[in-house]
Protein backbone atom coordinates (compact mmCIF):
# COMPACT_ATOMS: atom_id res chain seq x y z
CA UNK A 1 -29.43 5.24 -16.60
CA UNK A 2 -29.71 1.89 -18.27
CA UNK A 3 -32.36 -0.69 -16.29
CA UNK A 4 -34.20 0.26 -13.51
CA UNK A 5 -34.15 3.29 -11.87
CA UNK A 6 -36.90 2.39 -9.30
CA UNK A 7 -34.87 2.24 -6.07
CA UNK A 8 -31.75 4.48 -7.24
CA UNK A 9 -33.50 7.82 -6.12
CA UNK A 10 -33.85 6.22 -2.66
CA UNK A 11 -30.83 3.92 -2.75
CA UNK A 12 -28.13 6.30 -3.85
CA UNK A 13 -26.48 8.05 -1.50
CA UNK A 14 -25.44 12.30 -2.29
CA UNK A 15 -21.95 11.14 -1.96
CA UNK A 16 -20.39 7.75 -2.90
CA UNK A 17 -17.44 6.40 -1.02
CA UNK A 18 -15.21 4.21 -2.14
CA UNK A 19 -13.89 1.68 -0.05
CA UNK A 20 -11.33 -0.22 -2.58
CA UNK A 21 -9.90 -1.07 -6.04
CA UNK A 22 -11.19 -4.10 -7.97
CA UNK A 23 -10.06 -6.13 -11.04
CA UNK A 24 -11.86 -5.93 -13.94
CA UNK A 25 -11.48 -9.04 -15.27
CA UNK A 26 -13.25 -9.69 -11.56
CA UNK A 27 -15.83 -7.36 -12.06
CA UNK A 28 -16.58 -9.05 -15.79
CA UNK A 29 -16.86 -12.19 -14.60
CA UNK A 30 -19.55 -11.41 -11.59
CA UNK A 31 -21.35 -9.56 -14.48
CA UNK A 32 -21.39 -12.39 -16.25
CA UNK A 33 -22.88 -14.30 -13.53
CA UNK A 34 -25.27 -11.86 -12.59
CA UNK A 35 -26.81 -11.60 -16.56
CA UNK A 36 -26.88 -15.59 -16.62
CA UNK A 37 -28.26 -15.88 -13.52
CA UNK A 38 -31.94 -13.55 -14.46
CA UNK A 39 -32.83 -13.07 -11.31
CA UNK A 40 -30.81 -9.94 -10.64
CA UNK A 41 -30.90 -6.58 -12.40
CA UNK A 42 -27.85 -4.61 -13.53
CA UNK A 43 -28.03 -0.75 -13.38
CA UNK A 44 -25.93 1.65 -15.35
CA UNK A 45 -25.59 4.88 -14.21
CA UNK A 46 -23.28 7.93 -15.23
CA UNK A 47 -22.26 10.19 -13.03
CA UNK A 48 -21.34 13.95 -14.64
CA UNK A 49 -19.66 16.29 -11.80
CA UNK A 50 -21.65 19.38 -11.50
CA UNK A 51 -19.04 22.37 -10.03
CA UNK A 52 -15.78 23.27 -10.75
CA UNK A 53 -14.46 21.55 -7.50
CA UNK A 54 -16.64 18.51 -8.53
CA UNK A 55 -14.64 18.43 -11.93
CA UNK A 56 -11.17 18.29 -10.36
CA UNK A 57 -11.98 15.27 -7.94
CA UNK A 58 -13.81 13.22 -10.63
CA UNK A 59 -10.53 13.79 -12.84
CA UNK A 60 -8.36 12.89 -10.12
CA UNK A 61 -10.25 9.94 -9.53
CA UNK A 62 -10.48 8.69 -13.21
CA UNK A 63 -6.65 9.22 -13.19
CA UNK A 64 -6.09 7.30 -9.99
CA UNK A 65 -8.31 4.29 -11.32
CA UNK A 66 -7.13 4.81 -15.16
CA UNK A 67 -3.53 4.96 -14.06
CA UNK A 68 -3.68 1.62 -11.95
CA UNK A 69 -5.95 -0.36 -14.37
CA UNK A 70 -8.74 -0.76 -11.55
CA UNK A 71 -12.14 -0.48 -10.94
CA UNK A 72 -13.59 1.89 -7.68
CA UNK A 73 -15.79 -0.47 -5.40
CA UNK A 74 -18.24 1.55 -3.48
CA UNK A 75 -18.39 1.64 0.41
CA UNK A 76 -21.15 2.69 1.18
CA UNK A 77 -24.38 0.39 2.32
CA UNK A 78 -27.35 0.12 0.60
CA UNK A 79 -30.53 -1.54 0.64
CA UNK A 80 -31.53 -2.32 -2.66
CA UNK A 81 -28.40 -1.95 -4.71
CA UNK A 82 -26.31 -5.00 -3.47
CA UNK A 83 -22.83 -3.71 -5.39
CA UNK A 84 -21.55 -0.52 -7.29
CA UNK A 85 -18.60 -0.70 -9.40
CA UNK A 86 -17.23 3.10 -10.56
CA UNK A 87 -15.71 1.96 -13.93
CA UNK A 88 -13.39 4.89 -15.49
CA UNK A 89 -14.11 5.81 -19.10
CA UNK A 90 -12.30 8.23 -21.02
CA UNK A 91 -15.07 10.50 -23.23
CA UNK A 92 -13.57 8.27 -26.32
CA UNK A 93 -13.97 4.74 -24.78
CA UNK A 94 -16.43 2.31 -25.57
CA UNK A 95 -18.93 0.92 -23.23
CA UNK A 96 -17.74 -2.44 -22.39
CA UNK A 97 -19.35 -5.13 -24.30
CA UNK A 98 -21.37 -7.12 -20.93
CA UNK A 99 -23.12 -3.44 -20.30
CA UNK A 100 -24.17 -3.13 -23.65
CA UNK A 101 -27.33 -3.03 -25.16
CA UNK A 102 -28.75 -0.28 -22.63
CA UNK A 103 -32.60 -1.13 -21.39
CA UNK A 104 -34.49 1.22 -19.58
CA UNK A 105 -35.42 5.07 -18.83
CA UNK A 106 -32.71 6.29 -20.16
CA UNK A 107 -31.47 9.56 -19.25
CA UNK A 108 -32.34 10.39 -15.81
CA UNK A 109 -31.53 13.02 -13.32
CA UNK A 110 -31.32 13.01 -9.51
CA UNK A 111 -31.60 15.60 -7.34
């Protein structure tokens, strides 16, 4: 987890769902926004699938979202976190450069 983790134990749901694709160029740009505005936080958080079964859905969906050059958009409501983008990187991919440097806990775990 990179910045604050205060509300994600509370705020995160056990499953996410996701409602639609997004652009990333989109997704950079309200990024953007949200850094230059400093009044809202961004949270990074990377999500590792835990079971076999877990594995095969979180490849299919980084193949669906790789495949189509898109970004998930999460469906689900939540109080604190206003939007969560699921961005698909392969394990050789940089971080892209507006989530970059990391500030916070770092490594976290929910349960």
């Amino acid at each position: 987890v990179s910045g604050s983790s205060e509300y994600l134990t509370e705020d995160l749901p056990d499953s996410i769902q996701v409602g639609g694709r997004i652009s990333p160029q989109t997704v950079w740009d309200y990024v953007e926004k949200i850094k230059a505005s400093g009044t809202k936080e961004i949270c990074v958080v990377r999500f590792t699938p835990v079971t076999e079964e877990d594995q095969i859905s979180y490849t299919l969906l980084f193949a669906y979202f790789s495949s189509r050059k898109r970004y998930g958009v999460a469906a689900n409501n939540m109080k604190q976190v206003k939007d969560m983008y699921l961005i698909p990187l392969g394990a050789a991919d940089k971080i892209p450069h507006p989530l970059v440097p990391f500030d916070g806990p770092g490594r976290y775990m929910f349960h």
